[in-house]
C-alpha atoms as a PDB file:
ATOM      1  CA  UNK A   1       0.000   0.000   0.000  1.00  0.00           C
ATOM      2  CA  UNK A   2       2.573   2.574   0.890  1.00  0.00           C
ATOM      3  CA  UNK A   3       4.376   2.315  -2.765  1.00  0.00           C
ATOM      4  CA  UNK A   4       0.553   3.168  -4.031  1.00  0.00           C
ATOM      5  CA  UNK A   5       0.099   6.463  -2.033  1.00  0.00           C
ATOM      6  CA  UNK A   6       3.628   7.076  -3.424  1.00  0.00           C
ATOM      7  CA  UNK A   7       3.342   6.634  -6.557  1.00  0.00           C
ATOM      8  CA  UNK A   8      -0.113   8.828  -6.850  1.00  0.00           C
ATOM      9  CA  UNK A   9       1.209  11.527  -5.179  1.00  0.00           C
ATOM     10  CA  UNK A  10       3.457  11.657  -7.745  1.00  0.00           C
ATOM     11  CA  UNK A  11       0.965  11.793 -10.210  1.00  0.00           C
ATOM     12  CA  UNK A  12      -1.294  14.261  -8.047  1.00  0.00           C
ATOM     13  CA  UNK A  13       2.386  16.329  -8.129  1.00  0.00           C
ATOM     14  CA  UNK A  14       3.111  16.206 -11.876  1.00  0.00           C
ATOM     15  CA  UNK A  15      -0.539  17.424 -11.926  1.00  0.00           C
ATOM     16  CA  UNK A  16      -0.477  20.115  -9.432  1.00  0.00           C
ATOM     17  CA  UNK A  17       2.559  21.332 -11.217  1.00  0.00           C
ATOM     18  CA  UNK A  18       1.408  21.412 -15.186  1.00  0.00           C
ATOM     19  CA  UNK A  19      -2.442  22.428 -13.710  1.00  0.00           C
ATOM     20  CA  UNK A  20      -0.380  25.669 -11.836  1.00  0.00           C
ATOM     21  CA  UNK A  21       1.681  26.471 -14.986  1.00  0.00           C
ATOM     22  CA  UNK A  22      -1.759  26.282 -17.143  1.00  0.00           C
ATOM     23  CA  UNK A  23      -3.284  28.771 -14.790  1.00  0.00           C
ATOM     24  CA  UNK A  24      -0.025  31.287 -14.758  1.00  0.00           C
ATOM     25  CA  UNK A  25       0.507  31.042 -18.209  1.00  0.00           C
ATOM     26  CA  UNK A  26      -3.157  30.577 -20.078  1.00  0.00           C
ATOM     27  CA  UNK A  27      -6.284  31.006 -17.781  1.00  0.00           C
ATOM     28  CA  UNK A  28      -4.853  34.418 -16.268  1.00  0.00           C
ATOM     29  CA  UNK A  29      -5.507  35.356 -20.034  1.00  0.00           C
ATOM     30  CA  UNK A  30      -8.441  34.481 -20.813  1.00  0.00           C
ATOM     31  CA  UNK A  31     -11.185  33.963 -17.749  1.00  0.00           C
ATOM     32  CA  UNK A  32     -11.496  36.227 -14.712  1.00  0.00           C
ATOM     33  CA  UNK A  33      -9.411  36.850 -11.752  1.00  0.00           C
ATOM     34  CA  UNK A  34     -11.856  35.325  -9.455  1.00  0.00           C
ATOM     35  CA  UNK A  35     -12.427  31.797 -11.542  1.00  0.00           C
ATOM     36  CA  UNK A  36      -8.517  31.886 -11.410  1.00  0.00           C
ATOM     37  CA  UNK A  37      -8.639  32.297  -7.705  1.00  0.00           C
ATOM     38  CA  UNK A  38     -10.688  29.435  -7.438  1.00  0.00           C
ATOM     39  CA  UNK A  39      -8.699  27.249  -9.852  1.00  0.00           C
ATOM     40  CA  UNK A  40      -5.325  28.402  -8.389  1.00  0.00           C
ATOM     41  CA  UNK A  41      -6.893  26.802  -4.771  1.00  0.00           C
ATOM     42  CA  UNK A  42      -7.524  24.040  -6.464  1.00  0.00           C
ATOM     43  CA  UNK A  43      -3.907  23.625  -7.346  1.00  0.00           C
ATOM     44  CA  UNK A  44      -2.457  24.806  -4.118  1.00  0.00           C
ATOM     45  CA  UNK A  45      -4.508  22.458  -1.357  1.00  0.00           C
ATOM     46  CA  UNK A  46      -3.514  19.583  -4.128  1.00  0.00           C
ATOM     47  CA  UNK A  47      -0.295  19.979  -3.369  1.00  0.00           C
ATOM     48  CA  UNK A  48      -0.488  20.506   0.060  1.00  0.00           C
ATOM     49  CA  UNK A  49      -2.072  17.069   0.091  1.00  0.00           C
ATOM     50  CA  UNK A  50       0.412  15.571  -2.216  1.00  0.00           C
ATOM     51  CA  UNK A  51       2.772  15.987   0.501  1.00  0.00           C
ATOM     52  CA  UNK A  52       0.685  14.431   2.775  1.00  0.00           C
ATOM     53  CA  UNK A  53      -0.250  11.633   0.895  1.00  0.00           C
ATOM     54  CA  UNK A  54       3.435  11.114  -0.087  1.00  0.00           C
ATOM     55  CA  UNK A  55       4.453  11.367   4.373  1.00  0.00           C
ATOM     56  CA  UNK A  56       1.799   8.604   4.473  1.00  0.00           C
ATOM     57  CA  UNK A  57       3.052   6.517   2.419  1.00  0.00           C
ATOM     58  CA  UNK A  58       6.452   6.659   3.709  1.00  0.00           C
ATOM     59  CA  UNK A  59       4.973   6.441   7.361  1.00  0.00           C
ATOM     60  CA  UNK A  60       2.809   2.798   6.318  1.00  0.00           C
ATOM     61  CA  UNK A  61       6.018   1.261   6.301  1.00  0.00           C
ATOM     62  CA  UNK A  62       6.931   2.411   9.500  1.00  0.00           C
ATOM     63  CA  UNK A  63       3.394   1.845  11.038  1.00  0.00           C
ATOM     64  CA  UNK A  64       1.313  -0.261   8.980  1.00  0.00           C
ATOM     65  CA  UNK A  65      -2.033   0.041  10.581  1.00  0.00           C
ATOM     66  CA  UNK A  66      -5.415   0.940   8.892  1.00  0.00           C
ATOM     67  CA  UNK A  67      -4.979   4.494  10.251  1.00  0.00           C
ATOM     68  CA  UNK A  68      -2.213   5.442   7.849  1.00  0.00           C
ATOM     69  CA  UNK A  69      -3.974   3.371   5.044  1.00  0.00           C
ATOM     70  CA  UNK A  70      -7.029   5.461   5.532  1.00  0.00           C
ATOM     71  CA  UNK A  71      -4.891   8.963   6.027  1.00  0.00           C
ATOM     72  CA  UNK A  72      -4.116   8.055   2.540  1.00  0.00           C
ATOM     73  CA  UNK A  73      -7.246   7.216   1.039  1.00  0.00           C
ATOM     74  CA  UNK A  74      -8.792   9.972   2.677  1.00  0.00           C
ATOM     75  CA  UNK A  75      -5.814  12.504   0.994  1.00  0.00           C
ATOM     76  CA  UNK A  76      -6.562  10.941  -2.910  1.00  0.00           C
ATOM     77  CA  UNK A  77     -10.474  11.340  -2.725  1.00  0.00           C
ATOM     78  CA  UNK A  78     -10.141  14.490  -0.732  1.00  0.00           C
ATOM     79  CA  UNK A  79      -8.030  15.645  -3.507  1.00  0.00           C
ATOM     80  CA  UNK A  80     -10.481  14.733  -5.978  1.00  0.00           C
ATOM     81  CA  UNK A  81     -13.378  16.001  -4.610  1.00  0.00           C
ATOM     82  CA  UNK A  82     -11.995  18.866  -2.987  1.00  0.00           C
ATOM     83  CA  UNK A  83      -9.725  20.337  -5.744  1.00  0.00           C
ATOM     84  CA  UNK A  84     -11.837  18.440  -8.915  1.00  0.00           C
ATOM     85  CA  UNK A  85     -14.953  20.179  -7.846  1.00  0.00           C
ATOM     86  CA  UNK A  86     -13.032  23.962  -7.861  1.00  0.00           C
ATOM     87  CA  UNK A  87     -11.617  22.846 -11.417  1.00  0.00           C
ATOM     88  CA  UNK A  88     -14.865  22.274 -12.467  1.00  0.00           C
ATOM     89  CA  UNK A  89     -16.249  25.408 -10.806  1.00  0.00           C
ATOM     90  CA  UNK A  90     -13.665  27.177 -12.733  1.00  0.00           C
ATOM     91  CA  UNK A  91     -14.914  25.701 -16.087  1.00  0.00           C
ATOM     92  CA  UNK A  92     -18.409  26.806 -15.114  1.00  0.00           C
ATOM     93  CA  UNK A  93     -17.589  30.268 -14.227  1.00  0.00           C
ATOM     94  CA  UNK A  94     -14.914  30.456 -17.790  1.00  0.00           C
ATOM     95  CA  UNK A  95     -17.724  29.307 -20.021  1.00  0.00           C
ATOM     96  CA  UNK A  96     -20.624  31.032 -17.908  1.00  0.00           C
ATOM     97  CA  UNK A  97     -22.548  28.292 -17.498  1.00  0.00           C
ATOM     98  CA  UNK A  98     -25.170  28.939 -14.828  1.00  0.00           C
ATOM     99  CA  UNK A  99     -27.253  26.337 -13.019  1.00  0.00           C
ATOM    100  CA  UNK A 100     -24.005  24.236 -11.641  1.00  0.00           C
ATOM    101  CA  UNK A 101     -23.372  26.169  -8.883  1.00  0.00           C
ATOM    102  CA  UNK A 102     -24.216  22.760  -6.820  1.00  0.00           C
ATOM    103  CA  UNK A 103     -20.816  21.692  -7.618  1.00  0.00           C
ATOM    104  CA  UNK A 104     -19.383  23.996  -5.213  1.00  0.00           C
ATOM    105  CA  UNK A 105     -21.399  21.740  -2.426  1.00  0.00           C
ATOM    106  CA  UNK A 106     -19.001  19.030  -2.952  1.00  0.00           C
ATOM    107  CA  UNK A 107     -15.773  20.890  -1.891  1.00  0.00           C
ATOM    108  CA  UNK A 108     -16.506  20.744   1.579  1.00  0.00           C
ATOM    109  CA  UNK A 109     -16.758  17.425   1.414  1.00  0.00           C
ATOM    110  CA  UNK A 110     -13.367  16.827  -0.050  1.00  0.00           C
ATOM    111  CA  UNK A 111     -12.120  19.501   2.951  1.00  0.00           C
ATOM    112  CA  UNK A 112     -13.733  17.274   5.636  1.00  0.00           C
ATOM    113  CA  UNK A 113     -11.933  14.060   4.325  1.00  0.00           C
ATOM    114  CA  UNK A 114      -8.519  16.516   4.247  1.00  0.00           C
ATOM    115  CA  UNK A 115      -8.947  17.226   8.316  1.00  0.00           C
ATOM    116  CA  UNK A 116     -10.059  13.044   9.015  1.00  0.00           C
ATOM    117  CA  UNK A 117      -6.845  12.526   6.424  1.00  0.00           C
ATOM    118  CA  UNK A 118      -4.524  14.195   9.171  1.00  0.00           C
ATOM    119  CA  UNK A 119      -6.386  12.922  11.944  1.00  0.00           C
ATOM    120  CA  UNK A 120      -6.122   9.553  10.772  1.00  0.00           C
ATOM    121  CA  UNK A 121      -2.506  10.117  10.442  1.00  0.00           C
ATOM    122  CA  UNK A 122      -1.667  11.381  13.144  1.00  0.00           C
ATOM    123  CA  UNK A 123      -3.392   8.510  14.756  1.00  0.00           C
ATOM    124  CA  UNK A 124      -2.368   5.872  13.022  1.00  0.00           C
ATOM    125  CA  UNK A 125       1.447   7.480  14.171  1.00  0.00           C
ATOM    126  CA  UNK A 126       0.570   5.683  17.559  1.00  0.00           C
ATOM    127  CA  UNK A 127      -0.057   2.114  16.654  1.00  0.00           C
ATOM    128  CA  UNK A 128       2.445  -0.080  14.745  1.00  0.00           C
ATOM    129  CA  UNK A 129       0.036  -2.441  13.416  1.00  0.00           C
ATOM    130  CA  UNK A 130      -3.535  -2.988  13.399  1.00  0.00           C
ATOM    131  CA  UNK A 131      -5.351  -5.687  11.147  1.00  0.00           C
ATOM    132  CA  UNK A 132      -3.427  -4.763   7.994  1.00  0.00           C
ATOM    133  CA  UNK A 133      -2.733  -5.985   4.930  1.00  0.00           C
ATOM    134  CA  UNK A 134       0.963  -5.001   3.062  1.00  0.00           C
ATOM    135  CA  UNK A 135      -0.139  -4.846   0.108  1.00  0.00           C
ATOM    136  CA  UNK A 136       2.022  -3.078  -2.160  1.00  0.00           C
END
């Protein structure tokens, strides 16, 4: 499990990177300063959480216990909802589509599975093993 959570948060990275450099370089230019705001979150908590999911991996092979395996599965969907649903918010707002407002609903969802993320890890920091599987 740990080499999984490392290798996506290398992909959530490479992401986080090229989706930053698109906003900088091609959104700034054509949609409004607030959609970029909102896009440019997007980006930043995915990174954030790409170093969290990446310190999770790294700590399941210290402590392999279902705490640190959910810390990380609660980083990648968090990451998806959270910073997916402000990409798509920025779409909306670029290509004025209203009625999908309701999208913005789901990033507090993908916040809330952020904070159990790094209570889970921080729990799962205290026991060395509970029921786990190493999968790798």
């Amino acid at each position: 499990m740990h080499k999984r959570f490392i290798r996506i948060a290398a992909v959530f990275g490479f992401l986080s990177v090229a989706l930053g450099a698109f906003a900088a370089h091609y959104l700034k230019e054509h949609i409004s300063d607030y959609a970029v705001n909102i896009f440019e979150t997007g980006v930043r908590y995915q990174f954030y959480h790409v170093f969290a999911l990446f310190s999770a991996g790294i700590l399941y092979k210290e402590f392999p216990n279902r705490f640190i395996r959910w810390a990380g599965i609660f980083f990648i969907v968090g990451i998806i909802l959270f910073s997916g649903s402000l990409y798509c918010l920025t779409y909306i707002k670029g290509a004025v589509m209203p009625g999908y407002k309701w999208i913005g609903a789901i990033t507090p969802i993908g916040g809330l599975l952020f904070i159990l993320g790094w209570i889970f890890l921080f729990i799962g920091c205290f026991k060395k093993s509970i029921s786990h599987s190493k999968s790798q």
